[in-house]
PDB file of N, CA and C in Angstrom:
ATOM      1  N   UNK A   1      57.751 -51.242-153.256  1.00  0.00           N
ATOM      2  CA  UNK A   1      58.897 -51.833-153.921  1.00  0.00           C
ATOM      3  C   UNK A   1      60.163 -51.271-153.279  1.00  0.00           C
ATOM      4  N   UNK A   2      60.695 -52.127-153.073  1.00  0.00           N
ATOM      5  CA  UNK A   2      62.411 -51.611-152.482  1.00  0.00           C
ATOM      6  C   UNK A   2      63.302 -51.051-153.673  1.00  0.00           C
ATOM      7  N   UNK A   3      63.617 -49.764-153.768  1.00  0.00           N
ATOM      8  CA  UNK A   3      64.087 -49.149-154.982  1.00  0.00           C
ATOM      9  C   UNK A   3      66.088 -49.643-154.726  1.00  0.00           C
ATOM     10  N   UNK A   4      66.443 -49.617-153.283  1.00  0.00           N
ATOM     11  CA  UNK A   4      67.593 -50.488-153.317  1.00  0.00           C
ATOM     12  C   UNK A   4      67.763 -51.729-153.717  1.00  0.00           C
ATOM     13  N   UNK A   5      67.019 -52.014-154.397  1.00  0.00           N
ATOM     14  CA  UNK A   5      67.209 -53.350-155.097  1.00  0.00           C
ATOM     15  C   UNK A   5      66.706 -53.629-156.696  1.00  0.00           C
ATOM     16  N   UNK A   6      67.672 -54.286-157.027  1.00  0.00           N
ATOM     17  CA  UNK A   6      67.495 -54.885-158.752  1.00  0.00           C
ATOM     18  C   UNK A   6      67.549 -56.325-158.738  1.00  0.00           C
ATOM     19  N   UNK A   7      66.151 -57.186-158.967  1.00  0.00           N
ATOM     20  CA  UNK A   7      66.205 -58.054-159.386  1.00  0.00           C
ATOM     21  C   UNK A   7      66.547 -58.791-158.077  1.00  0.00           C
ATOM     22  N   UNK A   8      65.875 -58.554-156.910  1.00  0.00           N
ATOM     23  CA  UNK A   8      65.995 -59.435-155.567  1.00  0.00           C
ATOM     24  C   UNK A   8      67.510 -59.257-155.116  1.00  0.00           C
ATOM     25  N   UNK A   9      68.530 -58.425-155.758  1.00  0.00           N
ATOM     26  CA  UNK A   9      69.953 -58.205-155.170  1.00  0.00           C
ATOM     27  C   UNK A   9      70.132 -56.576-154.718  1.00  0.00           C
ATOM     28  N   UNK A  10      70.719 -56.564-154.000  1.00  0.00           N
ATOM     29  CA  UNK A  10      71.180 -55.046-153.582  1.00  0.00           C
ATOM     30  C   UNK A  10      71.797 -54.361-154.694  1.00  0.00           C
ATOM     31  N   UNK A  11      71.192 -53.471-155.450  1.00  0.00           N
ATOM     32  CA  UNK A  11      71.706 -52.647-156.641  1.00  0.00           C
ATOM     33  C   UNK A  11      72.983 -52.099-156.273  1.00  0.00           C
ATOM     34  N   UNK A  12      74.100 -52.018-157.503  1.00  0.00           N
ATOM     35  CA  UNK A  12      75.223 -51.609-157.441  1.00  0.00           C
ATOM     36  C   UNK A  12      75.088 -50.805-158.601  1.00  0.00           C
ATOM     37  N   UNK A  13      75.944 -49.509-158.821  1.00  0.00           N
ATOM     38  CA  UNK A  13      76.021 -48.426-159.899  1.00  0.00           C
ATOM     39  C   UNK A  13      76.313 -49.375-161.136  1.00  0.00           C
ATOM     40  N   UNK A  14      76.954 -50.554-161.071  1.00  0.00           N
ATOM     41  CA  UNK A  14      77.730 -51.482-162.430  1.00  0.00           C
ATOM     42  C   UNK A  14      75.845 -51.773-162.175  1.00  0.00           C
ATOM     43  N   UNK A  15      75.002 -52.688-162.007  1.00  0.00           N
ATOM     44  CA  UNK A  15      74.145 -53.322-162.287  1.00  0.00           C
ATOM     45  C   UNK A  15      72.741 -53.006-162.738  1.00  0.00           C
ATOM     46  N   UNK A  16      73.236 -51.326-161.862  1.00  0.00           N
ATOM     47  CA  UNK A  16      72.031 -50.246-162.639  1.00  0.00           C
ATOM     48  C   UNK A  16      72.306 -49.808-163.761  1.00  0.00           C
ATOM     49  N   UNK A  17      73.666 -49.920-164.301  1.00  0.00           N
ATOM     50  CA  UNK A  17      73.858 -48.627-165.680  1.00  0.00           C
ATOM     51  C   UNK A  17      74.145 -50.173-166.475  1.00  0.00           C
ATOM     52  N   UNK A  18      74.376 -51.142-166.492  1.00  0.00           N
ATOM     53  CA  UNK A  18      74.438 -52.079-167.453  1.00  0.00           C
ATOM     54  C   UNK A  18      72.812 -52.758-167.503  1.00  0.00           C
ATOM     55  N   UNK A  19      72.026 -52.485-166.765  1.00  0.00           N
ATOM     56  CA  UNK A  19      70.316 -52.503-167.473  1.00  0.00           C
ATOM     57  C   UNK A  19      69.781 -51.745-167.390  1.00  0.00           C
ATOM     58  N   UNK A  20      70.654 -50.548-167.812  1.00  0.00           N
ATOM     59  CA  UNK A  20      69.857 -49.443-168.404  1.00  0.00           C
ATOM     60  C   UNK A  20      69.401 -47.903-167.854  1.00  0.00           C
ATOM     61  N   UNK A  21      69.703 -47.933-166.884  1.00  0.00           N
ATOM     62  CA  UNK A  21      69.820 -47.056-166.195  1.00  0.00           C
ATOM     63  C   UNK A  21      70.551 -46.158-165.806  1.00  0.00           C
ATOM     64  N   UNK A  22      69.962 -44.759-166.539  1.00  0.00           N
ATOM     65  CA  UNK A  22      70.754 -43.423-165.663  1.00  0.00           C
ATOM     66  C   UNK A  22      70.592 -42.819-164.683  1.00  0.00           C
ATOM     67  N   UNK A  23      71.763 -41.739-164.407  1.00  0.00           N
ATOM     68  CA  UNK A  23      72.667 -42.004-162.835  1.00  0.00           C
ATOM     69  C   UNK A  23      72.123 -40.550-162.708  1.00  0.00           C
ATOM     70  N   UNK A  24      71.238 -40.334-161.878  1.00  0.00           N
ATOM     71  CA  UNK A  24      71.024 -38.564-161.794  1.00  0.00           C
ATOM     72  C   UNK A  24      72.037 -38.422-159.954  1.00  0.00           C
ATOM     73  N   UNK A  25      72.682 -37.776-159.816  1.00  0.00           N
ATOM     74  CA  UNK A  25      73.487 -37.307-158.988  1.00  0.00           C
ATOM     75  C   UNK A  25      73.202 -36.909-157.699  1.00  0.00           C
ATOM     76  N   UNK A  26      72.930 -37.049-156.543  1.00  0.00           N
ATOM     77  CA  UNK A  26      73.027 -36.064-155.274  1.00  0.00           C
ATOM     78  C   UNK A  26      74.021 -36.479-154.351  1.00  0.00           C
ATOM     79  N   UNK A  27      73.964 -35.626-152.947  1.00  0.00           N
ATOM     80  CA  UNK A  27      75.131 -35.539-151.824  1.00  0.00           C
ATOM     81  C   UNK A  27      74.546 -36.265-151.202  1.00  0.00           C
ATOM     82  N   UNK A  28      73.990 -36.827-151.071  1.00  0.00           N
ATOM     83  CA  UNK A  28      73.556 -37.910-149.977  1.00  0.00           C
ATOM     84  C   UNK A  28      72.512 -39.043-150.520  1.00  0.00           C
ATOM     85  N   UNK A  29      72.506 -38.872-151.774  1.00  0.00           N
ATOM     86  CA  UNK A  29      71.706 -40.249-152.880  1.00  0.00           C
ATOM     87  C   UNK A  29      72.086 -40.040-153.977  1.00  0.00           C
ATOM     88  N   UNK A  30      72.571 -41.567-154.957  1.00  0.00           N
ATOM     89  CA  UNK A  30      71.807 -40.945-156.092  1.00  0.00           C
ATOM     90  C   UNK A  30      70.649 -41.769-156.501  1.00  0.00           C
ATOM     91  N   UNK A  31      69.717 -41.162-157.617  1.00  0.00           N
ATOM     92  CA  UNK A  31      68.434 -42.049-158.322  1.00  0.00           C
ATOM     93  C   UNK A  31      68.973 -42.618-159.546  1.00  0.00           C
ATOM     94  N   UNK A  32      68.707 -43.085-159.755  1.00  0.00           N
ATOM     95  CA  UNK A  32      68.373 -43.916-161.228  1.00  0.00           C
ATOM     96  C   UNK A  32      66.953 -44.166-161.813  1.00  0.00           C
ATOM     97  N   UNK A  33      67.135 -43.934-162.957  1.00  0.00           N
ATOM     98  CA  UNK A  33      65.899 -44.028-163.737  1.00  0.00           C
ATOM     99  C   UNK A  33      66.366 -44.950-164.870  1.00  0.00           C
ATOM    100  N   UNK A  34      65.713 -45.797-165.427  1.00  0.00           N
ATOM    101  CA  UNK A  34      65.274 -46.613-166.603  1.00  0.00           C
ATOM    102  C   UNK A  34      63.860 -45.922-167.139  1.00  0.00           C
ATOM    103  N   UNK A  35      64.208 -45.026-169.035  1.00  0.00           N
ATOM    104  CA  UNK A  35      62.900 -45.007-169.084  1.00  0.00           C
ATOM    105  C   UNK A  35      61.792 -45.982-169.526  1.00  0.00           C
ATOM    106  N   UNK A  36      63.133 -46.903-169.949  1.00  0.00           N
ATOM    107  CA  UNK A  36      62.007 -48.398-170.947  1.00  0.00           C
ATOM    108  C   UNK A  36      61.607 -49.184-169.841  1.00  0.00           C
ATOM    109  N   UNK A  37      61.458 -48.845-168.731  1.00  0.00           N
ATOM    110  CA  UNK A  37      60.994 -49.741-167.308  1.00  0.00           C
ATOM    111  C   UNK A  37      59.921 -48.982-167.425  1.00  0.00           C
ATOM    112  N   UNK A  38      59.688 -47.390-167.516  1.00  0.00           N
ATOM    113  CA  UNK A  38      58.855 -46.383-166.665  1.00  0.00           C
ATOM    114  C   UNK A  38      57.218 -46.792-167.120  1.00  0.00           C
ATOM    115  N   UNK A  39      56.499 -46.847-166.509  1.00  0.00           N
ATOM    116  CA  UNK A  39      54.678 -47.205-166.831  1.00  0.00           C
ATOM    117  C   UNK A  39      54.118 -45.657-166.718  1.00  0.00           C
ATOM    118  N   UNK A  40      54.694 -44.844-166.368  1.00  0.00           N
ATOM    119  CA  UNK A  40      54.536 -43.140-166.011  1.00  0.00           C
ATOM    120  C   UNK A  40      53.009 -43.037-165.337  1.00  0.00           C
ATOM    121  N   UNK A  41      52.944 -44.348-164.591  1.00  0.00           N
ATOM    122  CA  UNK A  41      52.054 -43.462-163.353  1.00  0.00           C
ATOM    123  C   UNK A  41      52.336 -42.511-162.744  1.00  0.00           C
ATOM    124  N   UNK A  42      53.574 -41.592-162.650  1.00  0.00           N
ATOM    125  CA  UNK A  42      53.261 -40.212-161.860  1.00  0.00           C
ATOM    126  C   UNK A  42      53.687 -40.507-160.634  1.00  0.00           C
ATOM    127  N   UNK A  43      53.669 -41.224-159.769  1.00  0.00           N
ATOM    128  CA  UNK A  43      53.976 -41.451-158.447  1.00  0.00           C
ATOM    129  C   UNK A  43      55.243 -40.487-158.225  1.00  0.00           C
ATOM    130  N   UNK A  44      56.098 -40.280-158.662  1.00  0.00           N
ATOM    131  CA  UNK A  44      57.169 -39.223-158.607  1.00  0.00           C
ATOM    132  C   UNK A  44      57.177 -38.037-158.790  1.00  0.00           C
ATOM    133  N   UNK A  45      56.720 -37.393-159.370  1.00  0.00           N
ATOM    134  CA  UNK A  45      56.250 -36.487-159.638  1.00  0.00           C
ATOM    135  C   UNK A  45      55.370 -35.899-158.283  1.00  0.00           C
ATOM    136  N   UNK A  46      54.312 -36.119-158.878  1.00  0.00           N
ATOM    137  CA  UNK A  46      53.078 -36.049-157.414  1.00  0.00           C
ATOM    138  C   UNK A  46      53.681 -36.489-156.224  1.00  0.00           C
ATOM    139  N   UNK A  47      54.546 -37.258-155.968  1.00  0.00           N
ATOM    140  CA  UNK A  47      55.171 -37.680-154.796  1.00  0.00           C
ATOM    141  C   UNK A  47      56.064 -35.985-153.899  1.00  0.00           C
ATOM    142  N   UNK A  48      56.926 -35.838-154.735  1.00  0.00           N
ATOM    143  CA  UNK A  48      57.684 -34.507-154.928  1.00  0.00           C
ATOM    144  C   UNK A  48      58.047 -34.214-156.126  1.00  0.00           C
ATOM    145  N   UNK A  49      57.539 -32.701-156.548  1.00  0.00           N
ATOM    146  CA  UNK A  49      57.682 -32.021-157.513  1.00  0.00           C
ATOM    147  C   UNK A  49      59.105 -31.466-157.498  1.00  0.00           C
ATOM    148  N   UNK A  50      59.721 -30.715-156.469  1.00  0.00           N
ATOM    149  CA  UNK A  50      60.768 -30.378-156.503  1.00  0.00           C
ATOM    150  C   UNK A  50      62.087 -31.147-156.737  1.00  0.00           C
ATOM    151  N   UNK A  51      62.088 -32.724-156.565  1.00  0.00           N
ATOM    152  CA  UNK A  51      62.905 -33.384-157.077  1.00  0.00           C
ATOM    153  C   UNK A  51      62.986 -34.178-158.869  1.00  0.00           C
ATOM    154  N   UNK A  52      61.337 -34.592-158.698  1.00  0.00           N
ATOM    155  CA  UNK A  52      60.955 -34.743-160.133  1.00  0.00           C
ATOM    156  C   UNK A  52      60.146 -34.021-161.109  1.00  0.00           C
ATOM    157  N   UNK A  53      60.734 -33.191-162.123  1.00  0.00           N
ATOM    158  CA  UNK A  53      59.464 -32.219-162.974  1.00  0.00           C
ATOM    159  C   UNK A  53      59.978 -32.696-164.800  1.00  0.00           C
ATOM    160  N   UNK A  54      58.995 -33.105-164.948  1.00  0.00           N
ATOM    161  CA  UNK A  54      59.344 -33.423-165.969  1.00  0.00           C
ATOM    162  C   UNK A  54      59.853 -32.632-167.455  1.00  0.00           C
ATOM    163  N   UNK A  55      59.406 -31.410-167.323  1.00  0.00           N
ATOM    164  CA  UNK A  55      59.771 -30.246-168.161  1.00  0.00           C
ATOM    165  C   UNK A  55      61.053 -29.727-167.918  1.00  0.00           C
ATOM    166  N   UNK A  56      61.654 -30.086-166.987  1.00  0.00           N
ATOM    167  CA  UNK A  56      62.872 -29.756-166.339  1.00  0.00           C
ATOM    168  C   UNK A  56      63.954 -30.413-167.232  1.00  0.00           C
ATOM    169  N   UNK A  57      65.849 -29.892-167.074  1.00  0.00           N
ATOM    170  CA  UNK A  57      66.378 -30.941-167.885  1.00  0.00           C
ATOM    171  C   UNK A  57      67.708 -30.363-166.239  1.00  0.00           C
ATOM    172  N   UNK A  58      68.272 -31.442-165.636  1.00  0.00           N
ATOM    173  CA  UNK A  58      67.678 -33.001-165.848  1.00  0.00           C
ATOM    174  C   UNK A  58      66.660 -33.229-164.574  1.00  0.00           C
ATOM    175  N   UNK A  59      66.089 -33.776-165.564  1.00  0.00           N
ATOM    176  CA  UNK A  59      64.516 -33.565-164.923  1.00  0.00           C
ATOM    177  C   UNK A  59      64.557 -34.485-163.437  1.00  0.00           C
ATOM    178  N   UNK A  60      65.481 -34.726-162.890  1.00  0.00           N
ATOM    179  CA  UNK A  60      65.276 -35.323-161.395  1.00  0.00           C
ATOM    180  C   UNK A  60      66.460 -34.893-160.543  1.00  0.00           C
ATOM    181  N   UNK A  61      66.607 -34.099-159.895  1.00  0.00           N
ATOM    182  CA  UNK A  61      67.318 -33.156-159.218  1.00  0.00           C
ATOM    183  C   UNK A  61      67.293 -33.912-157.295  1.00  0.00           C
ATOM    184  N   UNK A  62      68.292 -34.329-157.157  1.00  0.00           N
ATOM    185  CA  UNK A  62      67.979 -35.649-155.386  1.00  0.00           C
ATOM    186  C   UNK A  62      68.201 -34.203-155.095  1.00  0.00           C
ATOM    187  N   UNK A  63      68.867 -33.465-154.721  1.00  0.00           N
ATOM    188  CA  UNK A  63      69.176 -32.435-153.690  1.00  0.00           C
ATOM    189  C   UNK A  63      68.372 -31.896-153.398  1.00  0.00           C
ATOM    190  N   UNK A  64      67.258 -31.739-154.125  1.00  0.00           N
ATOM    191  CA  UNK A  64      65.749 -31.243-153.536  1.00  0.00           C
ATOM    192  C   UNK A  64      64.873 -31.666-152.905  1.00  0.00           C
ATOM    193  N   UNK A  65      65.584 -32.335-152.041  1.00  0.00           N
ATOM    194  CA  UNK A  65      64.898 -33.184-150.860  1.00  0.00           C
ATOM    195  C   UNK A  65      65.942 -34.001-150.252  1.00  0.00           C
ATOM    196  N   UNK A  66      65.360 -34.709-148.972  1.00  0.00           N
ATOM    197  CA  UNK A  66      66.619 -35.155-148.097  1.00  0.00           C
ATOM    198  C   UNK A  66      66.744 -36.381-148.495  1.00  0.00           C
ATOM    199  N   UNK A  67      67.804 -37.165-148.254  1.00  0.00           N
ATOM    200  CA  UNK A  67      68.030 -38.629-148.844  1.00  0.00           C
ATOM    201  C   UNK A  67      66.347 -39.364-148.530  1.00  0.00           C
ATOM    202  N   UNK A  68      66.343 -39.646-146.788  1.00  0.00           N
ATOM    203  CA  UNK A  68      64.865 -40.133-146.728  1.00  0.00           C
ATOM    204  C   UNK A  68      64.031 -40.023-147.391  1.00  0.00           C
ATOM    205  N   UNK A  69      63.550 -38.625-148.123  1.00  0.00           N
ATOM    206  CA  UNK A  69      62.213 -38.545-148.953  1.00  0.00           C
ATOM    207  C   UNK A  69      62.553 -39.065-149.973  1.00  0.00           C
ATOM    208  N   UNK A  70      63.882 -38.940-150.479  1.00  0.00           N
ATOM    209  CA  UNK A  70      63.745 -39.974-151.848  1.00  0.00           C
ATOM    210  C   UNK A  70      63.726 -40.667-151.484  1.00  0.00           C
ATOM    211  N   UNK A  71      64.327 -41.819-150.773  1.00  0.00           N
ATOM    212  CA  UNK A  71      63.843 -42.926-150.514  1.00  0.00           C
ATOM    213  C   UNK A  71      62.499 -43.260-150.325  1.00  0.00           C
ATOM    214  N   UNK A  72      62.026 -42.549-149.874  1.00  0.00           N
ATOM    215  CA  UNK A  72      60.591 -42.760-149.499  1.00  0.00           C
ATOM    216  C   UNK A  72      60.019 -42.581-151.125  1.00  0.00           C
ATOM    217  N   UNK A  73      60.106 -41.728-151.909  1.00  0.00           N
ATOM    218  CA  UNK A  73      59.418 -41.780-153.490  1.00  0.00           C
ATOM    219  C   UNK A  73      59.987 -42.599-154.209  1.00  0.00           C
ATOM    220  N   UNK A  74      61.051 -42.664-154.103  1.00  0.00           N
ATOM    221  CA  UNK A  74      61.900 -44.078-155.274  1.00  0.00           C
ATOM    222  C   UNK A  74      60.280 -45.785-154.759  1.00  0.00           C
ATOM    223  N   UNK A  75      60.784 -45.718-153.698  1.00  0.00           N
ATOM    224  CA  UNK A  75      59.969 -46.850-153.167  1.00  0.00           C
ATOM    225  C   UNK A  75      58.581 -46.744-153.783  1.00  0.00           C
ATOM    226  N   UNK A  76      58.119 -45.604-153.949  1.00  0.00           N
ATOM    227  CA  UNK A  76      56.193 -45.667-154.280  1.00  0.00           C
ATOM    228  C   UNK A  76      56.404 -45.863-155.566  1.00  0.00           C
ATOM    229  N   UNK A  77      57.361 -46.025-156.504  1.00  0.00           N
ATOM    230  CA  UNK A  77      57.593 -46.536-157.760  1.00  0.00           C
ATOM    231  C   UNK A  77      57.041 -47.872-158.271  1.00  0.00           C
ATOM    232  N   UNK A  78      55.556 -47.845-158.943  1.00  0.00           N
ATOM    233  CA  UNK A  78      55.111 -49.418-158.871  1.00  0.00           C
ATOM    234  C   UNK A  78      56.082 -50.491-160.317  1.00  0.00           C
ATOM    235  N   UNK A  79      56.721 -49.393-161.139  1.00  0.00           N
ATOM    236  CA  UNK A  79      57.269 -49.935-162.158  1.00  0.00           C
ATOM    237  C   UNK A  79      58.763 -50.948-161.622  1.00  0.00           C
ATOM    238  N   UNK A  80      59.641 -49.985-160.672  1.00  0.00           N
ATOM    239  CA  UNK A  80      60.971 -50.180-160.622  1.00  0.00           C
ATOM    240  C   UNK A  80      61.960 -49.716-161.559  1.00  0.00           C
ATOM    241  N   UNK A  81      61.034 -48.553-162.056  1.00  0.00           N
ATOM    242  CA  UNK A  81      61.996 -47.470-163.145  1.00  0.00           C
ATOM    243  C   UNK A  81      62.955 -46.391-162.402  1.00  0.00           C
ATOM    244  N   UNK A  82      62.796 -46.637-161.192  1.00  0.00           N
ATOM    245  CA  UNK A  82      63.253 -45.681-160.059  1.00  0.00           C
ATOM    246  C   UNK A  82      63.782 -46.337-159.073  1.00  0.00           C
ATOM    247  N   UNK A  83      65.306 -46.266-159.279  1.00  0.00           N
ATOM    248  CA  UNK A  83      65.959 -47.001-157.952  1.00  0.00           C
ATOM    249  C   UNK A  83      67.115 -46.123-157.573  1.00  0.00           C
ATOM    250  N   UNK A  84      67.741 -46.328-156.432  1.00  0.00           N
ATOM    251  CA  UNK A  84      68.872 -45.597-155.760  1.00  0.00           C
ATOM    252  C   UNK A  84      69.932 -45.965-154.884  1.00  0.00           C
ATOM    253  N   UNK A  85      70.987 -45.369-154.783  1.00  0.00           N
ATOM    254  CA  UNK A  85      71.998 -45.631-153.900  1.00  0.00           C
ATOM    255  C   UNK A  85      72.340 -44.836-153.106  1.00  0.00           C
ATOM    256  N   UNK A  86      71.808 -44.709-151.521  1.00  0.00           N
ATOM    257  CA  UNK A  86      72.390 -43.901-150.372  1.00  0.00           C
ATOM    258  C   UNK A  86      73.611 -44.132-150.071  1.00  0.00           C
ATOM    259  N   UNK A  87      74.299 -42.886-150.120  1.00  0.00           N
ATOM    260  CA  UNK A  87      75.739 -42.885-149.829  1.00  0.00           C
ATOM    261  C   UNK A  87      76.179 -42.752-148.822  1.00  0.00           C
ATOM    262  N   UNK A  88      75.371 -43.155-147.704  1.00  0.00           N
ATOM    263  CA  UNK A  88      75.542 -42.874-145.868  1.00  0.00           C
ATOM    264  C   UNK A  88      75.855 -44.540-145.681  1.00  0.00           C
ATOM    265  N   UNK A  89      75.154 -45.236-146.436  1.00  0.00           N
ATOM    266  CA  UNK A  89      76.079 -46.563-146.390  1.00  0.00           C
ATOM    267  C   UNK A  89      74.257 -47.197-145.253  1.00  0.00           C
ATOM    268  N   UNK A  90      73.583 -46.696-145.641  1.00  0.00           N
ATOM    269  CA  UNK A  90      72.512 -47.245-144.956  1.00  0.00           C
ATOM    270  C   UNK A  90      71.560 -48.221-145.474  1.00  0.00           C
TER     271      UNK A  90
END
């Protein structure tokens, strides 16, 4: 799944947080999560622990990994509870 995208359009911060989605922060991404999307297969987690732990608050931390790897875990997201915006403009 292409996590840069909502709904077949290129996600914008207005189109993620008006369906539902919060804005977890990094320097070179941020993620978004929807939890009423999430199916909690785990793929994030198990993908990288150091960015996603769920006991954690706030439990998804981008700086713990390089933009690419999130990208690369947002994507193994089979729900689309997990999407993002690279700020390199890529």
């Amino acid at each position: 799944m292409d996590g840069s995208k909502l709904n077949g359009h290129v996600a914008t911060e207005e189109s993620l947080t008006e369906n539902g989605y919060r804005k977890y922060s990094g320097e070179g991404i941020d993620i978004y999560y929807n939890k009423d999307v999430c199916i909690h297969a785990g793929k994030c987690v198990k993908g990288n622990s150091e960015v996603y732990e769920v006991g954690r608050r706030p439990w998804i931390i981008a700086d713990n990994a390089s933009t690419d790897e999130n990208v690369r875990i947002v994507n193994t997201c089979p729900s689309g509870a997990l999407k993002y915006i690279r700020k390199d403009g890529k």
